[in-house]
Protein backbone atom coordinates (compact mmCIF):
# COMPACT_ATOMS: atom_id res chain seq x y z
CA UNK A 1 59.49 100.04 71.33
CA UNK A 2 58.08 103.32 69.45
CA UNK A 3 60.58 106.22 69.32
CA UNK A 4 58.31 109.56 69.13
CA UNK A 5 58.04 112.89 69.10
CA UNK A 6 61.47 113.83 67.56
CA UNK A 7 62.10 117.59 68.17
CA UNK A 8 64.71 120.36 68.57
CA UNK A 9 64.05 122.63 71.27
CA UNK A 10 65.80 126.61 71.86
CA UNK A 11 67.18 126.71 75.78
CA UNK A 12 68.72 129.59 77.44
CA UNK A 13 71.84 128.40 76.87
CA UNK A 14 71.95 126.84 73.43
CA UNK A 15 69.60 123.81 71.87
CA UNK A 16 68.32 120.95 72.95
CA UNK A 17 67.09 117.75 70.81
CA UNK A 18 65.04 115.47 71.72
CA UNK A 19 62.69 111.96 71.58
CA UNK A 20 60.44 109.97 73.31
CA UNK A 21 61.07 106.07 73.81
CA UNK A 22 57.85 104.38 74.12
CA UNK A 23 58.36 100.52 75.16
CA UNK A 24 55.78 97.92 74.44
CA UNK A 25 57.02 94.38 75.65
CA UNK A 26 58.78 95.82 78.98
CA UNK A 27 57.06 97.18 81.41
CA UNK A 28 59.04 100.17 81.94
CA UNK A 29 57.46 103.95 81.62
CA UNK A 30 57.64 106.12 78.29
CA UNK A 31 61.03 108.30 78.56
CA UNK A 32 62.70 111.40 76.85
CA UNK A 33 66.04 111.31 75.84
CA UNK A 34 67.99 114.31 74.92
CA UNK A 35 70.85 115.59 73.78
CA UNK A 36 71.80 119.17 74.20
CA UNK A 37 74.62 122.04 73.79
CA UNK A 38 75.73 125.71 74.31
CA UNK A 39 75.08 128.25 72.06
CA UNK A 40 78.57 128.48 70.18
CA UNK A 41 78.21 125.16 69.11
CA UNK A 42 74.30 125.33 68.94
CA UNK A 43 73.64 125.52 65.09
CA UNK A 44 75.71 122.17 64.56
CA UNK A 45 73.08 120.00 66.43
CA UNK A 46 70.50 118.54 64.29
CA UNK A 47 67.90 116.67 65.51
CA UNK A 48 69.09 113.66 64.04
CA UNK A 49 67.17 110.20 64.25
CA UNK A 50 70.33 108.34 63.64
CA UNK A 51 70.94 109.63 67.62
CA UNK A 52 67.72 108.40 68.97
CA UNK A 53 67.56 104.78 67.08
CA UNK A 54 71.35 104.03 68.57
CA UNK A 55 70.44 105.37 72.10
CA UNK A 56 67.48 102.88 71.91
CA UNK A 57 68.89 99.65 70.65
CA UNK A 58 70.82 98.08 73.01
CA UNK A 59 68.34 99.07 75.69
CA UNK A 60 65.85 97.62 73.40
CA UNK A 61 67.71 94.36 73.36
CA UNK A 62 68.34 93.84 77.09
CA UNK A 63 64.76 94.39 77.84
CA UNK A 64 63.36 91.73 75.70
CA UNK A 65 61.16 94.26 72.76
CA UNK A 66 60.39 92.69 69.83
CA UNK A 67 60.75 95.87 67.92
CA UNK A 68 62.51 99.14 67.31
CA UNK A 69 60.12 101.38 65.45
CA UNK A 70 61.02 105.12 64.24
CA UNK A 71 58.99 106.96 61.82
CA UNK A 72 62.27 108.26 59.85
CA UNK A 73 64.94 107.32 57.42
CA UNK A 74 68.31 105.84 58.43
CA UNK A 75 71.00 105.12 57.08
CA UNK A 76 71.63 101.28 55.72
CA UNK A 77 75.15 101.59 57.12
CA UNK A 78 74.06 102.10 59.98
CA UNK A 79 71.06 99.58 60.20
CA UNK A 80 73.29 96.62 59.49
CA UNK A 81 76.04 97.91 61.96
CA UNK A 82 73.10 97.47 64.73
CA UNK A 83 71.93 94.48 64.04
CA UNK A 84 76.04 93.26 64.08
CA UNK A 85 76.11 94.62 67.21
CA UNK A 86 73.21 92.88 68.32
CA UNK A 87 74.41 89.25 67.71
CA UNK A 88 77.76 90.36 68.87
CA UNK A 89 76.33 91.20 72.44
CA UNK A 90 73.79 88.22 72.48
CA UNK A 91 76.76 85.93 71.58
CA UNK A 92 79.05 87.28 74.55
CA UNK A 93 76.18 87.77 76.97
CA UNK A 94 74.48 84.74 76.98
CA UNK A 95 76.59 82.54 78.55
CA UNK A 96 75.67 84.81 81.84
CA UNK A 97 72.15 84.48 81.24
CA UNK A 98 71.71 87.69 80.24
CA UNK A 99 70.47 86.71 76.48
CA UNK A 100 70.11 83.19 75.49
CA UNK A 101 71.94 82.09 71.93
CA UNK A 102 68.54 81.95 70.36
CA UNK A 103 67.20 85.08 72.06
CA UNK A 104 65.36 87.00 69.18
CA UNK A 105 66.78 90.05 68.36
CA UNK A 106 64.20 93.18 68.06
CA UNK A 107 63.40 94.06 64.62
CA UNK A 108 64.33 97.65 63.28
CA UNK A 109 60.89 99.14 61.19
CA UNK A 110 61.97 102.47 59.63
CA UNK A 111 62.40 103.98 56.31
CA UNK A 112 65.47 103.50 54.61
CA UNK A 113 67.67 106.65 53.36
CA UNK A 114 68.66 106.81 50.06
CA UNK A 115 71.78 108.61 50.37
CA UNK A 116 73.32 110.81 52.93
CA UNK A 117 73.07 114.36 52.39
CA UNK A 118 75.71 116.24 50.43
CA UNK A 119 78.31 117.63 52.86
CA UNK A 120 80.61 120.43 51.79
CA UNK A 121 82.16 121.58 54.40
CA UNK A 122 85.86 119.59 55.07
CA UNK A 123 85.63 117.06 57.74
CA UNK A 124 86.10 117.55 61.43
CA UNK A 125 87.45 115.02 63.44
CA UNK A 126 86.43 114.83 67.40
CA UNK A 127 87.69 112.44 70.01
CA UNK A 128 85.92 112.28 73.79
CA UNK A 129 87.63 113.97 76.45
CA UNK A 130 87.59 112.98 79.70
CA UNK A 131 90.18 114.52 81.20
CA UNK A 132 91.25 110.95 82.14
CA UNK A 133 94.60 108.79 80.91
CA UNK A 134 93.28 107.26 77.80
CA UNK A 135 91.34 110.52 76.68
CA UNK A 136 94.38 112.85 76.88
CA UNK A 137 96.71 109.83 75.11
CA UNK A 138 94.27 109.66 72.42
CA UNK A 139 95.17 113.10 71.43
CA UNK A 140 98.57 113.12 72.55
CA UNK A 141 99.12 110.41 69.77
CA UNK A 142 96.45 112.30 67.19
CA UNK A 143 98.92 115.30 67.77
CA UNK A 144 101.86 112.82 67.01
CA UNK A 145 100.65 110.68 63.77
CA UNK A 146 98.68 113.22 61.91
CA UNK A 147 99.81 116.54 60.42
CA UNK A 148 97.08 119.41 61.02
CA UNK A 149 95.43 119.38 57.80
CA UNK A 150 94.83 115.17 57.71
CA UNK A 151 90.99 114.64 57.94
CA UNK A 152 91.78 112.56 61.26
CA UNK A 153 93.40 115.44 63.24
CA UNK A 154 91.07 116.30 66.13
CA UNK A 155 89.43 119.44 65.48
CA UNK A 156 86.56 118.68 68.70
CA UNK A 157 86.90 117.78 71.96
CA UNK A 158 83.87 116.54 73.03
CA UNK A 159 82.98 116.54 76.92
CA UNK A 160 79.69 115.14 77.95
CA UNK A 161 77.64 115.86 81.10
CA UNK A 162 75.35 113.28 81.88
CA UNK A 163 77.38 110.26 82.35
CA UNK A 164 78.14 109.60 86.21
CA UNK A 165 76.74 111.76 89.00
CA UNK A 166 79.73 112.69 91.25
CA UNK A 167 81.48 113.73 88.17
CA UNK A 168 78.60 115.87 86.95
CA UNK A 169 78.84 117.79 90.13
CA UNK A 170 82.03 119.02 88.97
CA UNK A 171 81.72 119.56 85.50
CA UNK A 172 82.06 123.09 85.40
CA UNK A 173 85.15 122.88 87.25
CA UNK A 174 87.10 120.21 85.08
CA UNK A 175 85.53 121.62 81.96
CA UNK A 176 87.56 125.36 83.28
CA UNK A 177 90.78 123.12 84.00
CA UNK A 178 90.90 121.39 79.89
CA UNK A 179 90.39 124.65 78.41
CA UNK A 180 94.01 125.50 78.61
CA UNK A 181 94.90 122.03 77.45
CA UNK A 182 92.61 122.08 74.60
CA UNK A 183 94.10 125.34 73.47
CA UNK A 184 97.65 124.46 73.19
CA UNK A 185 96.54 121.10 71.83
CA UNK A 186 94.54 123.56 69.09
CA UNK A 187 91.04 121.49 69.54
CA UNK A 188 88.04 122.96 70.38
CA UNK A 189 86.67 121.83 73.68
CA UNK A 190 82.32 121.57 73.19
CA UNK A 191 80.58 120.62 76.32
CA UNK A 192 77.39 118.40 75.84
CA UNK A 193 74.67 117.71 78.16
CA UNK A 194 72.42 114.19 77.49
CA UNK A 195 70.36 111.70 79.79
CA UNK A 196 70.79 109.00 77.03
CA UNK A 197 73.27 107.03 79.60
CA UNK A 198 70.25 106.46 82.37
CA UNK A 199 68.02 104.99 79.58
CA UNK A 200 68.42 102.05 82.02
CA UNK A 201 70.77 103.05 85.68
CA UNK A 202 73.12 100.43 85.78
CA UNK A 203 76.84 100.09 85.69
CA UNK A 204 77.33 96.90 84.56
CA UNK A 205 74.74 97.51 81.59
CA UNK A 206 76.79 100.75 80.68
CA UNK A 207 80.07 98.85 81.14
CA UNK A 208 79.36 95.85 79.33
CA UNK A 209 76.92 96.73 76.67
CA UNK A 210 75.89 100.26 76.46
CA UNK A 211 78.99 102.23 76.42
CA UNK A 212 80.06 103.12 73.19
CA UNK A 213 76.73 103.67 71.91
CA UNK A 214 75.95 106.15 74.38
CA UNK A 215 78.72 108.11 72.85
CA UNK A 216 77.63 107.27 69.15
CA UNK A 217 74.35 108.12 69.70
CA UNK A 218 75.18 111.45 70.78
CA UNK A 219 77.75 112.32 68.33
CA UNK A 220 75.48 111.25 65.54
CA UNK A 221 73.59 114.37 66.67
CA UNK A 222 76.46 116.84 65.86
CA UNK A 223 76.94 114.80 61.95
CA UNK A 224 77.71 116.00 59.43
CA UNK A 225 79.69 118.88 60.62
CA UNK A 226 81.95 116.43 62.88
CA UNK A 227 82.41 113.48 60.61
CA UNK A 228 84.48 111.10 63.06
CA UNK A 229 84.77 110.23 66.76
CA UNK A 230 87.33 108.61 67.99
CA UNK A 231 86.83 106.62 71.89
CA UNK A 232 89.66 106.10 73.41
CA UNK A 233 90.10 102.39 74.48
CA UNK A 234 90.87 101.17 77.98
CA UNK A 235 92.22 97.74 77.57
CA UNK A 236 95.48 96.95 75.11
CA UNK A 237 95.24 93.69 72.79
CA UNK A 238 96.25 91.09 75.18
CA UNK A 239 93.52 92.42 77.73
CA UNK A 240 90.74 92.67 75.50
CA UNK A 241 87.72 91.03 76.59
CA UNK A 242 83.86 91.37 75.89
CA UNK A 243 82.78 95.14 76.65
CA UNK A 244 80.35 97.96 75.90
CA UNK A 245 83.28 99.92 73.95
CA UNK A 246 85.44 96.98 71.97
CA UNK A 247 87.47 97.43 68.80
CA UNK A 248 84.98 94.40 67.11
CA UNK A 249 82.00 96.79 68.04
CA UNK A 250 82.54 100.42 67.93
CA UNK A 251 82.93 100.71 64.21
CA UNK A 252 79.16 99.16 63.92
CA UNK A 253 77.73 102.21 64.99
CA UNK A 254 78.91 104.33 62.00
CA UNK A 255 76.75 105.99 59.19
CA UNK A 256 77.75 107.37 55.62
CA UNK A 257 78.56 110.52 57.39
CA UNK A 258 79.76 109.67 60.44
CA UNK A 259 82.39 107.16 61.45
CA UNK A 260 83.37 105.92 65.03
CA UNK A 261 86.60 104.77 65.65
CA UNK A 262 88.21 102.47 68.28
CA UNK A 263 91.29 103.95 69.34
CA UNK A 264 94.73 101.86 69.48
CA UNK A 265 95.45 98.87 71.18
CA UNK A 266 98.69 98.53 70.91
CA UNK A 267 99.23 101.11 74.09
CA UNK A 268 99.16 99.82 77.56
CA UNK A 269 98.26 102.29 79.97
CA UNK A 270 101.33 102.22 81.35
CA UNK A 271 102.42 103.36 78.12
CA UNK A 272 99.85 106.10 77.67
CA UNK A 273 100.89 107.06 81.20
CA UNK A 274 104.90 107.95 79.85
CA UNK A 275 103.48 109.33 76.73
CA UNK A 276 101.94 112.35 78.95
CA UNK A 277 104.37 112.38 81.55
CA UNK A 278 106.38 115.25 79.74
CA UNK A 279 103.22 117.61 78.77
CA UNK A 280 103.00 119.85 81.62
CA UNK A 281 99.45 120.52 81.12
CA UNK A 282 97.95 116.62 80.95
CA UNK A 283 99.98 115.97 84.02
CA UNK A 284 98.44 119.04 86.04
CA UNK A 285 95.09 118.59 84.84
CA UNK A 286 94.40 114.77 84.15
CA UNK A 287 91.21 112.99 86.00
CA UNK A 288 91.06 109.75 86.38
CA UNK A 289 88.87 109.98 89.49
CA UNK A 290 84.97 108.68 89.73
CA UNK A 291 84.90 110.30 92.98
CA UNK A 292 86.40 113.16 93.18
CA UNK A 293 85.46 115.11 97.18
CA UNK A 294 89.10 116.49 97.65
CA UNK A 295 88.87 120.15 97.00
CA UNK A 296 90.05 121.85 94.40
CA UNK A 297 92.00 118.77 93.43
CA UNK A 298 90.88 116.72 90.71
CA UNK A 299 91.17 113.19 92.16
CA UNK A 300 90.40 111.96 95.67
CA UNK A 301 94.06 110.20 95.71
CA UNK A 302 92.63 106.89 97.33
CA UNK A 303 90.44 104.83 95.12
CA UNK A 304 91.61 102.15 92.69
CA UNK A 305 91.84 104.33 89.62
CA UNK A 306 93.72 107.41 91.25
CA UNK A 307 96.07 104.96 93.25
CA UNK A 308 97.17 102.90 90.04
CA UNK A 309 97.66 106.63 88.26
CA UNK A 310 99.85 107.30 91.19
CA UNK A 311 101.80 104.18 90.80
CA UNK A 312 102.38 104.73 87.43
CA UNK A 313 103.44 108.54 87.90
CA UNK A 314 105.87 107.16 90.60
CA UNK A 315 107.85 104.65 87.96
CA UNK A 316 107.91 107.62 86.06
CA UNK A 317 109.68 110.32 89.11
CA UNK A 318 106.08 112.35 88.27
CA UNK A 319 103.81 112.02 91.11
CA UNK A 320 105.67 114.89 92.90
CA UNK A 321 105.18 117.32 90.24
CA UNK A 322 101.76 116.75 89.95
CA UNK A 323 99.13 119.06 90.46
CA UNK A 324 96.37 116.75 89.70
CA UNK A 325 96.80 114.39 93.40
CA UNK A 326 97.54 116.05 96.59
CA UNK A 327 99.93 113.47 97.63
CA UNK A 328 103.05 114.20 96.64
CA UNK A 329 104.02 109.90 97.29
CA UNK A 330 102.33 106.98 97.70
CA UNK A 331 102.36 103.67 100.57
CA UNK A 332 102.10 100.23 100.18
CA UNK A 333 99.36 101.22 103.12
CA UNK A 334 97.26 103.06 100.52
CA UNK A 335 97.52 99.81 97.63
CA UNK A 336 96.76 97.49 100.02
CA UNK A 337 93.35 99.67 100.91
CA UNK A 338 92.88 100.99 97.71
CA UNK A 339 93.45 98.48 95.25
CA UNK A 340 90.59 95.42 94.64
CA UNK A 341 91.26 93.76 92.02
CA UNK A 342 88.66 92.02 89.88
CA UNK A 343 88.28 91.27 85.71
CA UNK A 344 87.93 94.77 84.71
CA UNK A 345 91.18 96.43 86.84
CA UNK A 346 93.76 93.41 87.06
CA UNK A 347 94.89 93.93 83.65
CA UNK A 348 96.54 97.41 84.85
CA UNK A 349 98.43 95.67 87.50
CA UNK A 350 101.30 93.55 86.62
CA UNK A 351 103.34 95.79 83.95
CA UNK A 352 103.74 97.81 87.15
CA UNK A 353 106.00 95.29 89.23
CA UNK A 354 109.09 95.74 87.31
CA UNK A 355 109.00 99.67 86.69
CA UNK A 356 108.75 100.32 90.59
CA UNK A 357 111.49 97.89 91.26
CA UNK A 358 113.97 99.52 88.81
CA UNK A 359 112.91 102.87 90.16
CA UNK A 360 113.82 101.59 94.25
CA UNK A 361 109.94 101.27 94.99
CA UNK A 362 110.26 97.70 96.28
CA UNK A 363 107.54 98.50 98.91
CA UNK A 364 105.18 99.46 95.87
CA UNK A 365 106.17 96.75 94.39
CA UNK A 366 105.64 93.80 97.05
CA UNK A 367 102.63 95.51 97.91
CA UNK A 368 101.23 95.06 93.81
CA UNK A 369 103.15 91.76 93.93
CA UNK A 370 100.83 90.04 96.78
CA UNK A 371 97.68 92.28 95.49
CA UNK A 372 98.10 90.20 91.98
CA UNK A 373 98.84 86.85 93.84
CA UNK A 374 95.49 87.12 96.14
CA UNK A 375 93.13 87.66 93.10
CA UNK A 376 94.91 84.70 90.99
CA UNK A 377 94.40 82.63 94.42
CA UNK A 378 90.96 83.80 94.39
CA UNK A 379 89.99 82.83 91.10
CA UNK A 380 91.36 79.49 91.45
CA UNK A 381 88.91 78.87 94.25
CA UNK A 382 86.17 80.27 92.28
CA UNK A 383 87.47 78.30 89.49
CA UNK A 384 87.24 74.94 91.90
CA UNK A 385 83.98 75.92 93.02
CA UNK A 386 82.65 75.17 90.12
CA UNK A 387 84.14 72.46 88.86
CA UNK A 388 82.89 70.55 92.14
CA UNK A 389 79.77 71.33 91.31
CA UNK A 390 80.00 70.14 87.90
CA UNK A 391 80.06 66.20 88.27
CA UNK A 392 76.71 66.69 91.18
CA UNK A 393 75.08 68.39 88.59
CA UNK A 394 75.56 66.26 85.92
CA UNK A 395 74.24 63.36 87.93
CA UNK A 396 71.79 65.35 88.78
CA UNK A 397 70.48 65.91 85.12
CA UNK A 398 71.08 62.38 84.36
CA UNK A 399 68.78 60.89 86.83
CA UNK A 400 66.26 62.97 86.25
CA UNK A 401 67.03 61.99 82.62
CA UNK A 402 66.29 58.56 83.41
CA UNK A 403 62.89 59.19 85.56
């Protein structure tokens, strides 16, 4: 892979950077990636080639190029980060047959930078807001741990068009509701627009692999005047498990003047979910919704995201006051439709049981109860599955062994 044609481009609205991804071993067409902002916060986007070499990598990886090649400097930080990254994802990813364990990794060819430039401005801090649960407890507990002036208070919150389609359509609309949030938080709410996430369309890829350096790719373009992002995670400690944003891999994609941070694991959502429960504005105005097609409400109040937010604001004697679902309670009807379990939402699940019990919600809870006891009966018969098939295939091999 070539990256090309590096360039920063005046809009109507603001600035635009951009490059051009040119792949040689895959046979996929030439693309341009961007990133791009409003005018206020125009002057602060550089076209940066740290931006373009993260976008590519991991792409670069899963499509089998031998090379990375950019006509620039980067920073050694950041060129050994990759390549940690690299193994890290081969390592977890070939036991699916995604990458085998000697699967060769593409080489980076670039220049190398001798040292970052001088920065004298103080450093700005920025976390990614989503409007969702672990966004808004991110810097509910940035508020909370770090006085004003610390060099990790949030002074950005960055919002980022570009990253799933139905939410997209209502950008404009859930960028209007955080403003007032962001205010009384005192962080500066900067919308950015990028294309970086469709590199290559798929959800697993972005889930499993390509997540967090989407968003350190594009924050790289906005160094060095923000000099930290912080992604929320999704999963506490006991739940972590191989993904495209992990506390063993988001750190990797940092330079000399920009560092990504993992945010804690020791909060369960659960407990992010009582942490907002008292700020008025995070329970009005919190998305957690990939579909959203219910009016002027934020969340569609049925799929397996807004339901388990429901269940949670329901422990909690919150769903009522709500402004964010239009349901004012929730049925064991709507878990038993909404809720499918699987790897990536199970973990949510059974610190719920308990809490709706000791609030009177055994329906709620019965209904999670037999939810949780269906999957684990499920994977056991997956589990079965293949262990059946185990001894039949190791005959198998050995006889043809023997011929």
């Amino acid at each position: 892979m070539k990256i090309t044609d590096l360039k920063s481009t005046k809009t109507e609205t603001g600035k635009r950077v951009s490059a051009v991804l040119q792949w040689e071993d895959s046979d996929r067409p030439e693309q341009e990636i961007y990133v791009a902002t409003d005018e206020p916060f125009a002057a602060h986007l550089r076209c940066n080639p740290h931006t373009f070499l993260t976008a590519a990598a991991i792409p670069a990886l899963r499509f089998g190029e031998q090379r990375i090649a950019i006509e620039a400097e980067i920073d050694p930080a950041l060129l050994d980060g990759l390549r940690v990254i690299m193994r890290l994802l081969r390592g977890w990813y070939g036991r699916y047959g995604r990458y085998g364990t000697d699967y060769p990794l593409p080489q980076i060819e670039s220049g190398i930078m001798a040292a970052p430039e001088p920065v004298t401005a103080p450093p700005k801090a920025a976390f990614l807001m989503s409007g969702g649960i672990d966004s808004l407890a991110t810097l509910r507990s940035n508020r909370l741990a770090f006085p004003l002036a610390h060099p990790r208070a949030f002074h950005t919150a960055v919002i980022i068009k570009g990253l799933q389609p139905e939410v997209d359509d209502i950008f404009g609309e859930l960028f209007a509701s955080l403003l007032p949030l962001a205010a009384e938080a005192g962080v500066t709410l900067m919308p950015v627009r990028s294309n970086i996430r469709y590199i290559y369309d798929s959800w697993p890829f972005w889930a499993d692999e390509f997540e967090a350096a989407v968003f350190s790719a594009i924050i790289h373009a906005f160094a060095p005047h923000i000099s930290s992002l912080t992604i929320g995670t999704t999963y506490d400690e006991p739940y972590l498990h191989p993904h495209g944003s992990h506390p063993l891999v988001d750190h990797h994609y940092s330079s000399s003047d920009m560092t990504i941070i993992h945010d804690d694991i020791t909060l369960s959502r659960l407990e992010k979910t009582v942490m907002l429960a008292d700020w008025e504005l995070a329970l009005h105005n919190m998305r957690v919704c990939n579909f959203p097609d219910n009016g002027d409400v934020l969340n569609c109040g049925r799929c397996e995201k807004c339901v388990r937010t429901m269940l949670a604001l329901t422990t909690l004697s919150k769903l009522a006051e709500s402004r964010a679902f239009a349901a004012d309670d929730i049925s064991s009807d709507l878990v038993e439709t909404g809720v499918q379990l699987n790897k990536t939402s199970y973990p949510f699940y059974p610190e719920l049981v308990r809490p709706l019990q000791q609030c009177g919600r055994y329906d709620l809870a019965d209904a999670v109860q037999k939810k949780l006891r269906d999957y684990g009966l499920e994977k056991q018969k997956r589990r079965l599955k293949r262990v059946s098939r185990q001894p039949l295939t190791l005959f198998r091999k050995k006889v043809l062994h023997q011929m």
